[in-house]
Protein backbone atom coordinates (compact mmCIF):
# COMPACT_ATOMS: atom_id res chain seq x y z
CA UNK A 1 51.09 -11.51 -23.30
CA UNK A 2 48.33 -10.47 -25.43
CA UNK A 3 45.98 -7.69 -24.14
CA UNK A 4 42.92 -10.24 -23.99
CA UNK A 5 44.41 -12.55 -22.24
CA UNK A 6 45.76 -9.81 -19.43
CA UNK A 7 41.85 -8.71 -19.58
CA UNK A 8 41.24 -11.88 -18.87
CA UNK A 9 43.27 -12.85 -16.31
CA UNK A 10 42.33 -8.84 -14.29
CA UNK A 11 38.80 -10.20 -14.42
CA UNK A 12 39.63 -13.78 -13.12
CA UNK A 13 41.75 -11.75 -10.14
CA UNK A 14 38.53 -9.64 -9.58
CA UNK A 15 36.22 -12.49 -9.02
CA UNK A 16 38.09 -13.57 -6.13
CA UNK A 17 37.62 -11.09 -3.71
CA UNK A 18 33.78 -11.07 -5.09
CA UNK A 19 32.99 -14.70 -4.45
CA UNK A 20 34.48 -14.14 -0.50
CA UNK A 21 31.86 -11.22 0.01
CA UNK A 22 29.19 -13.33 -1.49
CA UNK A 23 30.33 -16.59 0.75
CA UNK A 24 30.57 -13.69 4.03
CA UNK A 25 26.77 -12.68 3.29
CA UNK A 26 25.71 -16.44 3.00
CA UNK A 27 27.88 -17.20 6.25
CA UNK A 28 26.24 -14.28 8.07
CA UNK A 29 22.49 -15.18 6.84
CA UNK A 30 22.80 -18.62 8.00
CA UNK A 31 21.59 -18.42 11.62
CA UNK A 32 18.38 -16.63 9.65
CA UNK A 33 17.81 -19.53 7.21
CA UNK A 34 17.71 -22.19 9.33
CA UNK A 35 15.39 -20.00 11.78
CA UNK A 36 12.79 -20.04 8.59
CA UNK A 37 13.17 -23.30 8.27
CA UNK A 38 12.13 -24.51 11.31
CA UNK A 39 9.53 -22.22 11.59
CA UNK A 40 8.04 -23.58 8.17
CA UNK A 41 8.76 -27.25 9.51
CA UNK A 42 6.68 -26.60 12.45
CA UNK A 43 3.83 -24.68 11.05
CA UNK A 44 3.02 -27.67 8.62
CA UNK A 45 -0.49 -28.40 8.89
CA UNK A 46 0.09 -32.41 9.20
CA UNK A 47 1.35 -33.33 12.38
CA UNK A 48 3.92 -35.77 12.83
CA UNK A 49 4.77 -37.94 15.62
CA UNK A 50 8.14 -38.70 15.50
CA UNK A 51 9.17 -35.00 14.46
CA UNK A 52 10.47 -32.88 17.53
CA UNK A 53 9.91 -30.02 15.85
CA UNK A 54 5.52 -30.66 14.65
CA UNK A 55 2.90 -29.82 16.34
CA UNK A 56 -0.34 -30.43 15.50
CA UNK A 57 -2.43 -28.24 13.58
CA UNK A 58 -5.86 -28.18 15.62
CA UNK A 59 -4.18 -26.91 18.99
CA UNK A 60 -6.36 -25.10 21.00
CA UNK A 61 -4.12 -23.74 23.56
CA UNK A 62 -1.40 -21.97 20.95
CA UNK A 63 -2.45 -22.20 17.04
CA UNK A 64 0.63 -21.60 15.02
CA UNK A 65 0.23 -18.61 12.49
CA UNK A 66 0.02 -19.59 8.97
CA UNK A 67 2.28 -17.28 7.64
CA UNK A 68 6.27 -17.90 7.46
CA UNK A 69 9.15 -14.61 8.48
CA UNK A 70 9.71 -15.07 4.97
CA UNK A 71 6.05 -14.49 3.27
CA UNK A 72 6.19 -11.45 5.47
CA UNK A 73 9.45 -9.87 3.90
CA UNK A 74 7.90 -10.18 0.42
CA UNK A 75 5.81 -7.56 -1.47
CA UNK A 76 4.20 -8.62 -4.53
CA UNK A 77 4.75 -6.67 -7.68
CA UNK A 78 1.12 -5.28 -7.84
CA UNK A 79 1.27 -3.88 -4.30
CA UNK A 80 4.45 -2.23 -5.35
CA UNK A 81 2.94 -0.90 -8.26
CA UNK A 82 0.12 0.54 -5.95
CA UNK A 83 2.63 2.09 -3.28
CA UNK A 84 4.55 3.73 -5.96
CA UNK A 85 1.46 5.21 -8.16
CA UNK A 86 0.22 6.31 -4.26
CA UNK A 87 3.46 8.45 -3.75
CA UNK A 88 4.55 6.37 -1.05
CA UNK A 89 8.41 6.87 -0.54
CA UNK A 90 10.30 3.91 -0.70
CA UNK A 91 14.01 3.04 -1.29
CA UNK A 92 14.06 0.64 -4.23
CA UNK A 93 17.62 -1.29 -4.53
CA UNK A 94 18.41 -3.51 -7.57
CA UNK A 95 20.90 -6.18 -5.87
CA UNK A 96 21.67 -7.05 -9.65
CA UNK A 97 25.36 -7.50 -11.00
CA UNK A 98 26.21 -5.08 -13.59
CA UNK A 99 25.80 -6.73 -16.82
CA UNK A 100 22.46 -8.08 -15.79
CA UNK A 101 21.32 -4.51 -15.56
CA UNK A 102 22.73 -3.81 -18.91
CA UNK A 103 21.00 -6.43 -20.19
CA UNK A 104 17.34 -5.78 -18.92
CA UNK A 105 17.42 -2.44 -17.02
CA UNK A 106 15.74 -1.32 -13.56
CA UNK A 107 12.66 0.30 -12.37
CA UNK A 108 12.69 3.66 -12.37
CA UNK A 109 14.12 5.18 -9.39
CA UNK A 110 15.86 2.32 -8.05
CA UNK A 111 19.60 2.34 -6.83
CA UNK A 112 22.07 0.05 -7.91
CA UNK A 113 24.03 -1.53 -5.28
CA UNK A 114 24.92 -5.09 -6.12
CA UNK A 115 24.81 -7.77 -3.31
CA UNK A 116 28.48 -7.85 -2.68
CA UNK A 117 28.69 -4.18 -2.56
CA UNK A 118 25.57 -4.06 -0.13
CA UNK A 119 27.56 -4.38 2.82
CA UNK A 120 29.65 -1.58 2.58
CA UNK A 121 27.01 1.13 1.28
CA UNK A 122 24.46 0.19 4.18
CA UNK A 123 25.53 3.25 5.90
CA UNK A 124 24.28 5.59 3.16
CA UNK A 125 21.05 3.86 3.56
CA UNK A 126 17.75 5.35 6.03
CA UNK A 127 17.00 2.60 8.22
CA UNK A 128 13.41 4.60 8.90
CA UNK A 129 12.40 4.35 5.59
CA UNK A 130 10.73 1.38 3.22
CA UNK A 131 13.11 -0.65 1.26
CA UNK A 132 12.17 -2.31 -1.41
CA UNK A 133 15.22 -4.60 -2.65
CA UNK A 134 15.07 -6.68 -6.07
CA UNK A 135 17.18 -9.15 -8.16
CA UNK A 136 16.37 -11.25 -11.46
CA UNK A 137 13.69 -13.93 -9.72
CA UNK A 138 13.62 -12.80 -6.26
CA UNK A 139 16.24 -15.01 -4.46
CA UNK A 140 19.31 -13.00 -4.23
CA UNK A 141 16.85 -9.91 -2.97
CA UNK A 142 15.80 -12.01 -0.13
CA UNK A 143 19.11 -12.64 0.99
CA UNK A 144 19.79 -9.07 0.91
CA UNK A 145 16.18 -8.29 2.82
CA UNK A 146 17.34 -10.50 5.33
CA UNK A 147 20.50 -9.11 6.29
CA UNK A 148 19.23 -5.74 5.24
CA UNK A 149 16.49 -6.57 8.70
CA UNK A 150 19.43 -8.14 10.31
CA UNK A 151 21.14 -4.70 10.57
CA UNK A 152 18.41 -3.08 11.70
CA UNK A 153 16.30 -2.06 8.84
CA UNK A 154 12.64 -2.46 10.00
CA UNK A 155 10.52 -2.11 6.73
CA UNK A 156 12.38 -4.05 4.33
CA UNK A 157 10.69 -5.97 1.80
CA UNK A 158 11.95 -8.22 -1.39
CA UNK A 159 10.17 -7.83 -4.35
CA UNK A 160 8.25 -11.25 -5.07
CA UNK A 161 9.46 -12.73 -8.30
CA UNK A 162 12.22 -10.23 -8.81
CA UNK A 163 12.18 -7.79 -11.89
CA UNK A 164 10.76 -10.69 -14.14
CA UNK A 165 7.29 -10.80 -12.14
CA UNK A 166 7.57 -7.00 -11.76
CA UNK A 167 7.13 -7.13 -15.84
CA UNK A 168 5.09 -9.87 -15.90
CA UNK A 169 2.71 -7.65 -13.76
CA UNK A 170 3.07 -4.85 -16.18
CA UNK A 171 5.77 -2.66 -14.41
CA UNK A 172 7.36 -0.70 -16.64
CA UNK A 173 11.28 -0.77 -16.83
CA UNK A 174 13.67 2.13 -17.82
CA UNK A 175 16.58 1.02 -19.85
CA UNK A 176 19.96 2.95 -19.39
């Protein structure tokens, strides 16, 4: 057997057990998506009458707020940008695999625990203090803010648009 095709086959072999953390966090975040989704279903400003789950949007007696759990677990890139040039002290986590970080780098300062690995590092995490957690776009970090919140991490936020809006914005990014 050639030695590229052995690589290839160890890297195969290593996906495996990758792909059944990734399907655990999905599995375990579940309950949490479908919570957001009926929360955004029934804060929809047009009421209507044969959904269960509307209500209308001019009740007096218990206005819904407009803002959905997952608006509030999002921090846009400026307001990061301020925290950090403030001194504030945040934990910032790049959920990113490997070779996208080789690719495009992180912000300074952040720690690189991919989402599979996320679960078994949590404990070397402080609960008390503000977590920042990023990906490419912003999707993947979300995930990982909500389980991150899910295991009792209070101030966790995903960075809105994900290292692309964070450069977009002007954030600087240190290459390794």
């Amino acid at each position: 057997m050639s030695r590229s095709a052995e690589n290839s086959m160890v890297g195969t072999l290593l996906k495996i057990p990758l792909k059944l953390v990734k399907l655990q966090i999905k599995l375990a975040l579940l309950p949490v998506r479908t919570a957001v989704r009926l929360v955004r279903r029934c804060t929809e400003s047009d009421a209507r009458p044969d959904d269960p789950y509307s209500r209308p949007s001019a009740d007096p007696i218990s206005p819904l707020e407009p803002s959905a759990p997952a608006q509030e677990l999002e921090v846009a890139p400026s307001d990061l940008m301020k925290q950090i040039d403030a001194g504030d002290e945040l934990i910032l986590i790049d959920v990113r695999q490997p070779q996208e970080l080789a690719n495009s780098g992180l912000i300074e300062g952040s720690l690189h625990i991919p989402t599979q690995d996320l679960p078994h590092r949590i404990d070397d995490l402080n609960k008390e203090q503000t977590t920042i957690v990023y990906c490419h776009l912003g999707s993947r970090s979300m995930d990982a803010a909500m389980f991150l919140r899910e295991k009792g991490f209070e101030d966790v936020k995903s960075l809105g648009g994900g290292i692309v809006g964070w450069e977009s914005d002007g954030g600087s990014i240190a290459s390794l």
